[in-house]
N, C-alpha and C. Protein backbone atom coordinates (compact mmCIF):
# COMPACT_ATOMS: atom_id res chain seq x y z
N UNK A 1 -120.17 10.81 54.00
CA UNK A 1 -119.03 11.71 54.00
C UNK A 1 -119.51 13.12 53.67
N UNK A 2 -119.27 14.11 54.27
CA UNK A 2 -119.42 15.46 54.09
C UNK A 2 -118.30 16.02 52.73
N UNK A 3 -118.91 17.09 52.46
CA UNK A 3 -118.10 17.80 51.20
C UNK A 3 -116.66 18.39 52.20
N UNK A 4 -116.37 18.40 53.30
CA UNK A 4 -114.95 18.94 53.53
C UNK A 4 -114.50 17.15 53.43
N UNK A 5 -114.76 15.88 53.52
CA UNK A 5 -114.04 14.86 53.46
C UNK A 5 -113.66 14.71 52.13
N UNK A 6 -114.82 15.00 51.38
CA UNK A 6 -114.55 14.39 50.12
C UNK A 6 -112.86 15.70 49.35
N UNK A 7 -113.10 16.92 50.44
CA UNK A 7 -112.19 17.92 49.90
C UNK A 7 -110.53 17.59 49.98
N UNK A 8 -111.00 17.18 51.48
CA UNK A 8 -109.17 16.30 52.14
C UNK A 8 -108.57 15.70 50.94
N UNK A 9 -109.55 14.83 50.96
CA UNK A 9 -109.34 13.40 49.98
C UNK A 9 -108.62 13.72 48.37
N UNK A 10 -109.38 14.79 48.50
CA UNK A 10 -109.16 14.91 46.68
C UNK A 10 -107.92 16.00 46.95
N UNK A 11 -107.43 16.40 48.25
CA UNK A 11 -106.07 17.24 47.88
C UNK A 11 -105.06 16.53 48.32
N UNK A 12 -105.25 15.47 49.22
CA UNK A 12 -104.60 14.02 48.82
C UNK A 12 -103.99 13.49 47.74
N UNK A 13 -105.45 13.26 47.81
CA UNK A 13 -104.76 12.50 46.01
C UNK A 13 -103.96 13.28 44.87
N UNK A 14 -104.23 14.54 45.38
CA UNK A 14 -103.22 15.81 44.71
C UNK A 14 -102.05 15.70 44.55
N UNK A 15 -101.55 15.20 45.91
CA UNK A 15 -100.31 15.20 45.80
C UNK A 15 -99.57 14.10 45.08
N UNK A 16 -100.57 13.32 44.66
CA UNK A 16 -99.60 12.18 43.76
C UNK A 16 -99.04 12.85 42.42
N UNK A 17 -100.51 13.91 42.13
CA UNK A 17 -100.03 14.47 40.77
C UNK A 17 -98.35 15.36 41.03
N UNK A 18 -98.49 15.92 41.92
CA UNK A 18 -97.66 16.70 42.20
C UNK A 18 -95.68 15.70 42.38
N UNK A 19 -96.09 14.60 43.09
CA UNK A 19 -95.01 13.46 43.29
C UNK A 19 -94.99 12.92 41.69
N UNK A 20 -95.68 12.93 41.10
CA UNK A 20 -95.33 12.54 39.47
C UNK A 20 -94.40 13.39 38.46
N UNK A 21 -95.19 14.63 38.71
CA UNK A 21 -94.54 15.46 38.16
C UNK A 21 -93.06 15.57 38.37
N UNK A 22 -92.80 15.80 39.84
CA UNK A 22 -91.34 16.02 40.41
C UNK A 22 -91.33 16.93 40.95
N UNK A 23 -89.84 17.24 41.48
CA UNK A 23 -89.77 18.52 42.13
C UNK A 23 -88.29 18.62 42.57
N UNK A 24 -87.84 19.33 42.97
CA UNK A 24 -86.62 19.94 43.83
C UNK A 24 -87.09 19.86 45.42
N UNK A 25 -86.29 19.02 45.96
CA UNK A 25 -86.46 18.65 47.30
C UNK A 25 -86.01 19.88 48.43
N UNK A 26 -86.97 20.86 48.73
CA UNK A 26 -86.56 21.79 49.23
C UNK A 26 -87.66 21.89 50.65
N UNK A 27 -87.72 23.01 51.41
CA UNK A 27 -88.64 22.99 52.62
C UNK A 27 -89.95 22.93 52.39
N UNK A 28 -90.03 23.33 50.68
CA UNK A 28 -91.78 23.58 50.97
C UNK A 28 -92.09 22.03 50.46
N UNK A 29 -91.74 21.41 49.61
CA UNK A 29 -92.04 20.21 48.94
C UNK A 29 -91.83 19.41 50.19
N UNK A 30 -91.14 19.62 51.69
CA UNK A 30 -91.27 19.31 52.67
C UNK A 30 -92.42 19.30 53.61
N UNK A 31 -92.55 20.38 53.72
CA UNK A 31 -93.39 21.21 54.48
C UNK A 31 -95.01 20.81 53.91
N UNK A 32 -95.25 20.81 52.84
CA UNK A 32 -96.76 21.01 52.05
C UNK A 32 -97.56 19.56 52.38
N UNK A 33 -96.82 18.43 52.51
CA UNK A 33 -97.69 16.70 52.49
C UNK A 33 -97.55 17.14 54.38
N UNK A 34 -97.11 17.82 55.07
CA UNK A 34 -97.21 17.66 56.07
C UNK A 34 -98.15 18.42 57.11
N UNK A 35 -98.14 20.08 56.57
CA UNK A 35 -99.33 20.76 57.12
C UNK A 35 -100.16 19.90 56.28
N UNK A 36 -100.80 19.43 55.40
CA UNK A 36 -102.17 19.11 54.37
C UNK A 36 -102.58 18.12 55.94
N UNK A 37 -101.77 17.12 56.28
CA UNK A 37 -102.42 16.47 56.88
C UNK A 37 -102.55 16.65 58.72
N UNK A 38 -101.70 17.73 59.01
CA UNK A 38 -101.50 18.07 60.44
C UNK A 38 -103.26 19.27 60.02
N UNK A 39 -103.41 19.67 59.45
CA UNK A 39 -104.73 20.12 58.64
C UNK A 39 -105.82 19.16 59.13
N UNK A 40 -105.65 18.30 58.37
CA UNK A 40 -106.65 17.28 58.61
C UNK A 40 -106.96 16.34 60.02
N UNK A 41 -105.72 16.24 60.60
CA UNK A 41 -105.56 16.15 62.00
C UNK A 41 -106.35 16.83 63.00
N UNK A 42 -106.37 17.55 62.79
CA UNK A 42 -106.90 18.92 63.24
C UNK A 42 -108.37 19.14 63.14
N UNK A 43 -108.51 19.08 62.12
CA UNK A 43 -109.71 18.87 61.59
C UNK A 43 -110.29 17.52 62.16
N UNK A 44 -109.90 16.70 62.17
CA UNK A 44 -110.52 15.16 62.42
C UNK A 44 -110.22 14.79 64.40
N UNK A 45 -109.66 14.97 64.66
CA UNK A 45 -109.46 14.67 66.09
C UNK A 45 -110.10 14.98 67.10
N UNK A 46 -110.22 14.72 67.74
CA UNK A 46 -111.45 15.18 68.81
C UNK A 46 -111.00 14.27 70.08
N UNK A 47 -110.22 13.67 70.37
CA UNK A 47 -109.24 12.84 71.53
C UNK A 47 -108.65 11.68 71.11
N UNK A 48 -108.14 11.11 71.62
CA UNK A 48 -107.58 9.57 71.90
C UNK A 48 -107.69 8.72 72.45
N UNK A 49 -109.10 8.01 72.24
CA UNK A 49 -109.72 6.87 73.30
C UNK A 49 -108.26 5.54 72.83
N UNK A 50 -108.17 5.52 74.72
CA UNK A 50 -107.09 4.18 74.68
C UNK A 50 -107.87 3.07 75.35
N UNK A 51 -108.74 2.75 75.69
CA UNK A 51 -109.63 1.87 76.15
C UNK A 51 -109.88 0.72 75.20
N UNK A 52 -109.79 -0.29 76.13
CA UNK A 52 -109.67 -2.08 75.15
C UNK A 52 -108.77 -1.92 74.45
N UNK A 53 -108.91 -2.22 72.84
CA UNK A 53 -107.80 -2.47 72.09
C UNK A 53 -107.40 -1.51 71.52
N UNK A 54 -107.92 -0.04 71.61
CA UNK A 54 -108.03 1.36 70.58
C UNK A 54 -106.27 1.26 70.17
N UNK A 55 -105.45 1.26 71.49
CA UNK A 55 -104.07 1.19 70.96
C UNK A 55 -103.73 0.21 69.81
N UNK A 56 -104.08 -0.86 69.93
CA UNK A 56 -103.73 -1.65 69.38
C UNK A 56 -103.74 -1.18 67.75
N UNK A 57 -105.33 -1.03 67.45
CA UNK A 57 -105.61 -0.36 66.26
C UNK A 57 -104.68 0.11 65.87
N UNK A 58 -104.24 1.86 66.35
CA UNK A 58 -103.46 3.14 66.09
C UNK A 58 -102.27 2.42 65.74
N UNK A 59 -101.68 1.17 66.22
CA UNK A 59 -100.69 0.30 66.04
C UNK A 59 -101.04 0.11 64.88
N UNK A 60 -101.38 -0.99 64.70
CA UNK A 60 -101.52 -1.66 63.44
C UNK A 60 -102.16 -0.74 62.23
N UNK A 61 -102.96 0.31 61.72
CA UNK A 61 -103.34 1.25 61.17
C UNK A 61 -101.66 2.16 60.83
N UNK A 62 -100.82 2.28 61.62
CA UNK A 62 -100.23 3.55 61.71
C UNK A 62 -98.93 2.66 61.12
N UNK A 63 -98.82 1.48 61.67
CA UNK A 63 -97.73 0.78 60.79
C UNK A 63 -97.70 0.23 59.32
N UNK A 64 -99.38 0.35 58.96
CA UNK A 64 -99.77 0.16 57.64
C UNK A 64 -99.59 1.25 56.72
N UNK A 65 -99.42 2.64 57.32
CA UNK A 65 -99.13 3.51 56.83
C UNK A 65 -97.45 4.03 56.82
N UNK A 66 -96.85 3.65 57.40
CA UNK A 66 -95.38 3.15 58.14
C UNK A 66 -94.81 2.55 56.45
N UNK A 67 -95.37 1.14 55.96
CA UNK A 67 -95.59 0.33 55.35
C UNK A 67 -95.19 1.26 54.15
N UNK A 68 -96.79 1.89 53.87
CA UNK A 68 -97.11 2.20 52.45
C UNK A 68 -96.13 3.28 52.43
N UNK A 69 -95.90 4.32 53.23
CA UNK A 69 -95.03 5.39 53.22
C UNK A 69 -93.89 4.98 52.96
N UNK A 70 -92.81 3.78 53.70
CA UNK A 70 -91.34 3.86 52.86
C UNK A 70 -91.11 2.92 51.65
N UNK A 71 -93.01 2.30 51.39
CA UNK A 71 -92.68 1.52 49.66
C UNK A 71 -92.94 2.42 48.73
N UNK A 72 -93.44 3.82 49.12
CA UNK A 72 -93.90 4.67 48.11
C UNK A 72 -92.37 5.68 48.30
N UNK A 73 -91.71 5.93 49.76
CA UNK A 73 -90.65 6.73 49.24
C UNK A 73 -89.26 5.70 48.42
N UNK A 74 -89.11 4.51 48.77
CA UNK A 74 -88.63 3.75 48.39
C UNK A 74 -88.26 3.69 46.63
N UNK A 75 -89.91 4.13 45.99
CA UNK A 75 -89.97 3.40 44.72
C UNK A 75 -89.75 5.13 44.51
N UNK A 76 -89.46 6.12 44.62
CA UNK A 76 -89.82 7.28 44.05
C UNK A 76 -88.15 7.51 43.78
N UNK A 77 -87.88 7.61 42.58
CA UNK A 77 -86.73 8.03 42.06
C UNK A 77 -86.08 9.59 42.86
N UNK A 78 -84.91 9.57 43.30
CA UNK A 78 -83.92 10.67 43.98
C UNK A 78 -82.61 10.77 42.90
N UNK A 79 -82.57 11.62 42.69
CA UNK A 79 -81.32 12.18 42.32
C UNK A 79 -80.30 13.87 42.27
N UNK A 80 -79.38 13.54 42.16
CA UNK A 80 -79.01 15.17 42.02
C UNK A 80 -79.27 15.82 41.23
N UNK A 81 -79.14 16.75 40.80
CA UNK A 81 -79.75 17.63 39.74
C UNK A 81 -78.11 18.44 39.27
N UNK A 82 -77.90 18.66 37.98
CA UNK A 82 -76.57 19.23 37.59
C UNK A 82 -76.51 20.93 38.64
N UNK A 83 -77.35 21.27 39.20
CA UNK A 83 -77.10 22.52 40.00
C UNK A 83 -76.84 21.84 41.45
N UNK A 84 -76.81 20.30 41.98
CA UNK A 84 -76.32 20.27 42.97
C UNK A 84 -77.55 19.79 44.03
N UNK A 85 -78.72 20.02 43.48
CA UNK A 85 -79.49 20.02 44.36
C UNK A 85 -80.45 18.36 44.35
N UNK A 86 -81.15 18.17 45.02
CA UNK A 86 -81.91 16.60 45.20
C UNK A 86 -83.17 16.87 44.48
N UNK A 87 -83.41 15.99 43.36
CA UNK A 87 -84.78 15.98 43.20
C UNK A 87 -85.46 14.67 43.34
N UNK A 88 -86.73 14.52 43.48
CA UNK A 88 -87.49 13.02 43.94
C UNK A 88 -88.89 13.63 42.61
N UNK A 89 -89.03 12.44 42.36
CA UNK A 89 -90.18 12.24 40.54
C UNK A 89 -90.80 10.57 41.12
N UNK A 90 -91.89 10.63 41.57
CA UNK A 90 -92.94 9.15 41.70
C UNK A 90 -92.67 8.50 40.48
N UNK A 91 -92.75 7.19 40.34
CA UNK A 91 -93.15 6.61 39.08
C UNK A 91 -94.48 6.34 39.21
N UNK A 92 -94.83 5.16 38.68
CA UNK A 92 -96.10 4.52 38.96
C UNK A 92 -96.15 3.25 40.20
N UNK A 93 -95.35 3.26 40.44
CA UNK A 93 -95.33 2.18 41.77
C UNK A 93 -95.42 2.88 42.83
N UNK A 94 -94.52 4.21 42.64
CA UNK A 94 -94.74 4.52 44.23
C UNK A 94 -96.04 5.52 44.44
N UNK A 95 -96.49 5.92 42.97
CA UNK A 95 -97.90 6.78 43.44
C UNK A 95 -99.01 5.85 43.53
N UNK A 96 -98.67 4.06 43.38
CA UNK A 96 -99.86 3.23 43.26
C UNK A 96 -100.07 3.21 45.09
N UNK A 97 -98.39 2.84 45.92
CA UNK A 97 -98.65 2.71 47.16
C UNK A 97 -99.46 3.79 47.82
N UNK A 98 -99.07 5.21 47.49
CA UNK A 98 -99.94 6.20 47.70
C UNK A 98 -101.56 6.04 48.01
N UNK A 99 -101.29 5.94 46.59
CA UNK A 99 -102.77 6.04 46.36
C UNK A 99 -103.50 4.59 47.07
N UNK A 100 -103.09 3.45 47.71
CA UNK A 100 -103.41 2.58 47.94
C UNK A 100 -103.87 3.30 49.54
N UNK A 101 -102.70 3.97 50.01
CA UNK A 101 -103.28 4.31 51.42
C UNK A 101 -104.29 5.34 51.67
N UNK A 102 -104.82 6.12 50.36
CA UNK A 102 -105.56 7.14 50.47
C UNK A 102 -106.89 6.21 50.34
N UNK A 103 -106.82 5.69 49.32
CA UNK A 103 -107.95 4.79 48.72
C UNK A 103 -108.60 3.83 49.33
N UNK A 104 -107.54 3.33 50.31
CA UNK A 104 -108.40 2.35 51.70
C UNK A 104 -109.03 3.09 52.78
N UNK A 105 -108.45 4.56 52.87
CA UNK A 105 -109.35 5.25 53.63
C UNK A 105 -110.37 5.93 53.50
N UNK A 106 -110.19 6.80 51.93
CA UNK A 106 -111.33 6.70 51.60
C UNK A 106 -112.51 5.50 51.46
N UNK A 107 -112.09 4.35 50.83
CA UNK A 107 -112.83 3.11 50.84
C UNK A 107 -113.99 2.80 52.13
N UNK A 108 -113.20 2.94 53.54
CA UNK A 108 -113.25 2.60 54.66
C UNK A 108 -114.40 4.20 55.07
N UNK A 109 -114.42 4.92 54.82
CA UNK A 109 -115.22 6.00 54.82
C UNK A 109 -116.41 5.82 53.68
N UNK A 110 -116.57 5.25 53.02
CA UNK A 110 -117.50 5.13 52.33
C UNK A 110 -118.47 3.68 52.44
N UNK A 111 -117.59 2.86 53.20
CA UNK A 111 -118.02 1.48 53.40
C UNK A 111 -119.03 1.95 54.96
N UNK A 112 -118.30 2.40 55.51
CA UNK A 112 -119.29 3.11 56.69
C UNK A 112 -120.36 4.04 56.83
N UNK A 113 -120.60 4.80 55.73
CA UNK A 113 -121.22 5.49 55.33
C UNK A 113 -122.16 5.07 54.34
N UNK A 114 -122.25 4.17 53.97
CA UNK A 114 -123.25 3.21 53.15
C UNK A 114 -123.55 2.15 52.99
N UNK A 115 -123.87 1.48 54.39
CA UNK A 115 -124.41 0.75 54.85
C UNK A 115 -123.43 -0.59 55.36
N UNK A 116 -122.13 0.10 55.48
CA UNK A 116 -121.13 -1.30 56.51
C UNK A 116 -121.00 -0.75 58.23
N UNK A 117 -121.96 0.42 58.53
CA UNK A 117 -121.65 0.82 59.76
C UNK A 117 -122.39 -0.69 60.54
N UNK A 118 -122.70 -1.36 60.60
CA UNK A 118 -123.57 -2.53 61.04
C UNK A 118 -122.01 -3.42 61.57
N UNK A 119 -121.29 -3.55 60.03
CA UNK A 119 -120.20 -4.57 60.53
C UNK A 119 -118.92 -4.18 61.08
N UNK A 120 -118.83 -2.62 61.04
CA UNK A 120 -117.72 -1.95 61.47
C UNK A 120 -117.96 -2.20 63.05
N UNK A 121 -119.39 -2.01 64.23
CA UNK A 121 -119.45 -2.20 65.18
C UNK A 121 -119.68 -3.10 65.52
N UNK A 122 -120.23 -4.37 64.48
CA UNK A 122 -119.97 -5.84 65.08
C UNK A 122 -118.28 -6.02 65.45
N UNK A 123 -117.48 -5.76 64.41
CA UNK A 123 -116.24 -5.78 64.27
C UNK A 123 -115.43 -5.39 65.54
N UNK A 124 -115.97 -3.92 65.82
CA UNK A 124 -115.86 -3.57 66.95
C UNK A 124 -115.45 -3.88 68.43
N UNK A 125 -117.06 -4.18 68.13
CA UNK A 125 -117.32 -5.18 69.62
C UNK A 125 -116.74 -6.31 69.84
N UNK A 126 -116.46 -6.83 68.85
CA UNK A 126 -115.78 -8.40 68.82
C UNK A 126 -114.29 -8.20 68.90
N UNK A 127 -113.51 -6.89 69.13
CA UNK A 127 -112.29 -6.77 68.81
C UNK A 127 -112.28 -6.07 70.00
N UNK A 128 -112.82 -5.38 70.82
CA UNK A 128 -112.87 -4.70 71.75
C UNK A 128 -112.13 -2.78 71.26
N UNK A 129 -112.93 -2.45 70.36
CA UNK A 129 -112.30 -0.86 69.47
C UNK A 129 -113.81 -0.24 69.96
N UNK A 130 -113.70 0.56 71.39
CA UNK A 130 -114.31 1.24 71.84
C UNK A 130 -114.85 2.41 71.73
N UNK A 131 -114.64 2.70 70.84
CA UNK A 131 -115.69 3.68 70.04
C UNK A 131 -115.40 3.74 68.08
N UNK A 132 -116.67 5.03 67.76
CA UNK A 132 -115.80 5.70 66.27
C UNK A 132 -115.02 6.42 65.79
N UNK A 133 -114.84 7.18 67.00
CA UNK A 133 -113.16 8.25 67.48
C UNK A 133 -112.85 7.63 67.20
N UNK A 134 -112.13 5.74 67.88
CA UNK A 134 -110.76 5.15 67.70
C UNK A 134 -110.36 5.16 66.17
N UNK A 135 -111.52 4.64 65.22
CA UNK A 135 -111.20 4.72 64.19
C UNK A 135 -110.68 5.80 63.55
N UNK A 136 -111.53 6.91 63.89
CA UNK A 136 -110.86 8.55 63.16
C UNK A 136 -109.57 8.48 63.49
N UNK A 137 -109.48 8.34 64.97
CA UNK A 137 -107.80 8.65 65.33
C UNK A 137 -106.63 7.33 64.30
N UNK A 138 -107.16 6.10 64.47
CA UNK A 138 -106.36 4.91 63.75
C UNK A 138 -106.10 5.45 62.09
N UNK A 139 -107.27 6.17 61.21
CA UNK A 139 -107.01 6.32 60.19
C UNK A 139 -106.13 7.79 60.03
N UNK A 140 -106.16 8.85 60.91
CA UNK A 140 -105.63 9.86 60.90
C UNK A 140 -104.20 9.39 61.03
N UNK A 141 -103.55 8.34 61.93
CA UNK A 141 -102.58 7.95 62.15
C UNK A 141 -101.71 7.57 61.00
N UNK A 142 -102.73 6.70 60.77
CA UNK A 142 -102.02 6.16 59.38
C UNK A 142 -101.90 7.08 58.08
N UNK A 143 -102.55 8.06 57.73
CA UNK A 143 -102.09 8.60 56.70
C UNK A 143 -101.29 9.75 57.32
N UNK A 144 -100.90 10.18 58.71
CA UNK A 144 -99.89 10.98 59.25
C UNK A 144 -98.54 9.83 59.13
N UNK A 145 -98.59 8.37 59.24
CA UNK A 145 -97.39 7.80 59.27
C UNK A 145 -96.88 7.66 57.89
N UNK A 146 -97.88 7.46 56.78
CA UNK A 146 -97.10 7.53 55.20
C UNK A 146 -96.97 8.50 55.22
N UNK A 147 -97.48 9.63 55.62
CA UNK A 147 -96.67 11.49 54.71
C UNK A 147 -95.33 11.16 55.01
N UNK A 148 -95.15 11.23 56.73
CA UNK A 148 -93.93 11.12 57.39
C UNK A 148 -92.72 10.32 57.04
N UNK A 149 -93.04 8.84 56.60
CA UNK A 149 -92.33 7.74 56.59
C UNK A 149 -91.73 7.92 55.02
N UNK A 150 -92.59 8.74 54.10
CA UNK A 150 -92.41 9.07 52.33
C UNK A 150 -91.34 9.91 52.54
N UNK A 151 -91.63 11.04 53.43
CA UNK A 151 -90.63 12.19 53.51
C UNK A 151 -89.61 12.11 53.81
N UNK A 152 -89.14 11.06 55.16
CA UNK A 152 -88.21 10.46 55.46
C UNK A 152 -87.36 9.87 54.89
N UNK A 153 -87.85 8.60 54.32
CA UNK A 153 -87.41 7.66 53.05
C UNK A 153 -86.87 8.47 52.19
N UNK A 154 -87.15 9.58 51.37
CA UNK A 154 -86.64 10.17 50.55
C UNK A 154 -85.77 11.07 50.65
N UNK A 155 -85.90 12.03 51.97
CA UNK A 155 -84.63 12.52 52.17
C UNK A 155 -83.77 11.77 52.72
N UNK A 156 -83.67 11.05 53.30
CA UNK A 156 -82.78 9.67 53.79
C UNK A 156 -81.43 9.47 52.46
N UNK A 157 -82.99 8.99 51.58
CA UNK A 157 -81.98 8.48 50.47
C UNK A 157 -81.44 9.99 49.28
N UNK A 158 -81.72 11.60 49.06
CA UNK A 158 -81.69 12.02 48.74
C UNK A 158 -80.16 12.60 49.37
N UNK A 159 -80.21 12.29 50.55
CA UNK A 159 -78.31 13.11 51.42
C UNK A 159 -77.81 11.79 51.06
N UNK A 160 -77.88 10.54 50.57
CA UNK A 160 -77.07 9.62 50.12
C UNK A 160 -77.07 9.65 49.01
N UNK A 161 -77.55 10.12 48.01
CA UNK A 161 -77.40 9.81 46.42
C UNK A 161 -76.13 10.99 45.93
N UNK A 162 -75.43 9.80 44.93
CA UNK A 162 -74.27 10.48 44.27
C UNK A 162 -75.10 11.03 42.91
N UNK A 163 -75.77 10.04 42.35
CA UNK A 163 -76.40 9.61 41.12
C UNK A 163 -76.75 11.70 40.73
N UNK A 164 -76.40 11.52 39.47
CA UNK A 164 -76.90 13.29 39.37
C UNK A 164 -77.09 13.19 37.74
N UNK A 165 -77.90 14.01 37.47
CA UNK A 165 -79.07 14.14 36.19
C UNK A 165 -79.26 15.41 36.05
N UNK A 166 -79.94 15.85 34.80
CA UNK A 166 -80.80 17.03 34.27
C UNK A 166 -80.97 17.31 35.30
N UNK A 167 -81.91 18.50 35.84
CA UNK A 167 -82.52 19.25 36.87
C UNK A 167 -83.82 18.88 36.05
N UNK A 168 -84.98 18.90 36.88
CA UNK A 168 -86.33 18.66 36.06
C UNK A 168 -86.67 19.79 34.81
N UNK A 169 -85.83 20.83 35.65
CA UNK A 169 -86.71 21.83 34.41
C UNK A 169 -85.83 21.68 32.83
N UNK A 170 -84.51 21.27 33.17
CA UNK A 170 -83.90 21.24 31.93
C UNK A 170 -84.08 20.24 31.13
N UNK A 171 -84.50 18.80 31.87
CA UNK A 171 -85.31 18.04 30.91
C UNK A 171 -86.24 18.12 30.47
N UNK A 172 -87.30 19.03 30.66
CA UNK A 172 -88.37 19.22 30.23
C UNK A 172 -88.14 20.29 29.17
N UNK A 173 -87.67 21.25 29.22
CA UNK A 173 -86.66 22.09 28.27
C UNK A 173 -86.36 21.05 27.14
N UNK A 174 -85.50 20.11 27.55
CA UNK A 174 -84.91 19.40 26.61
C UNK A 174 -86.00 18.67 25.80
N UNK A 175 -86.89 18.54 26.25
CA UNK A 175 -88.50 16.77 25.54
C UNK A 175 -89.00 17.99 25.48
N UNK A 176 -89.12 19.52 25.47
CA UNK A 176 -90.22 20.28 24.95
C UNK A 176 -89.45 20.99 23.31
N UNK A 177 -88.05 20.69 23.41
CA UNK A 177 -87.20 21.41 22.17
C UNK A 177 -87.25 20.23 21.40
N UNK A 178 -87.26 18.71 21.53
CA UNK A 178 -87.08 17.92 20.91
C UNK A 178 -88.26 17.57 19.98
């Protein structure tokens, strides 16, 4: 892995800190998990081999991220805030799914990179996944389908919630006076 992978990765995993903390559900807390990885997209892409099973992969990869994305927006607490507005705060379940989908790709980047490239193209060949593009593109997929599927999930359930609370900053106000 090169020092810009290991860079992705670790502003990745950023954002869990950031989903812990909380926030006010507004365009940029929108906007920010989505350029990071249309970023990395970008960065990582280089075409879309569909030859043999490559689809198949991008399938199954992109629904795993499908997966982890609405158990992580799922578990991430939404509520109103006494000014009216939606806020979303991770617990530890939904920054574990997170981090589960970052962590298999990183994993999967490091397993190839030190000495599993042998069984990744046995694997390959035996599956018919016609090149190492397919993979870039299958894993790019999948962590483009959890940003998406988190963001979704949560505003989904954020225009449905009655439920209304502190605003983050006034609880923290409140556990910093107490």
């Amino acid at each position: 892995m090169t020092t810009t992978d290991y860079l992705i990765n670790i502003v990745l995993i950023g954002l869990v800190i950031l989903q812990i903390r909380g926030s006010r559900l507004d365009r940029w807390t929108a906007l920010r998990p989505v350029i990071i990885v249309a970023a990395a997209a970008a960065y990582y892409l280089r075409g879309f081999p569909t030859a043999g099973h490559d689809i198949l992969l991008y399938v199954i990869l992109g629904g795993i991220g499908l997966v982890l994305g609405i158990a992580c927006g799922a578990t991430t607490r939404v509520w109103r805030g006494d000014d009216s507005f939606a806020y979303a705060k991770a617990g530890v379940l939904a920054a574990a799914f997170w981090v589960i989908g970052i962590g298999s790709r990183l994993a999967f980047e490091e397993f190839v990179t030190h000495g599993g490239n042998k069984d990744i193209v046995n694997f390959s060949i035996t599956h018919d996944i016609t090149s190492q593009n397919a993979w870039v593109v299958g894993l790019v997929l999948m962590a483009l389908a959890e940003v998406l599927a988190r963001l979704v999930t949560i505003r989904v359930r954020a225009a449905r919630t009655r439920e209304t609370g502190p605003a983050l900053g006034a609880s923290r106000r409140a556990t910093v006076a107490a």
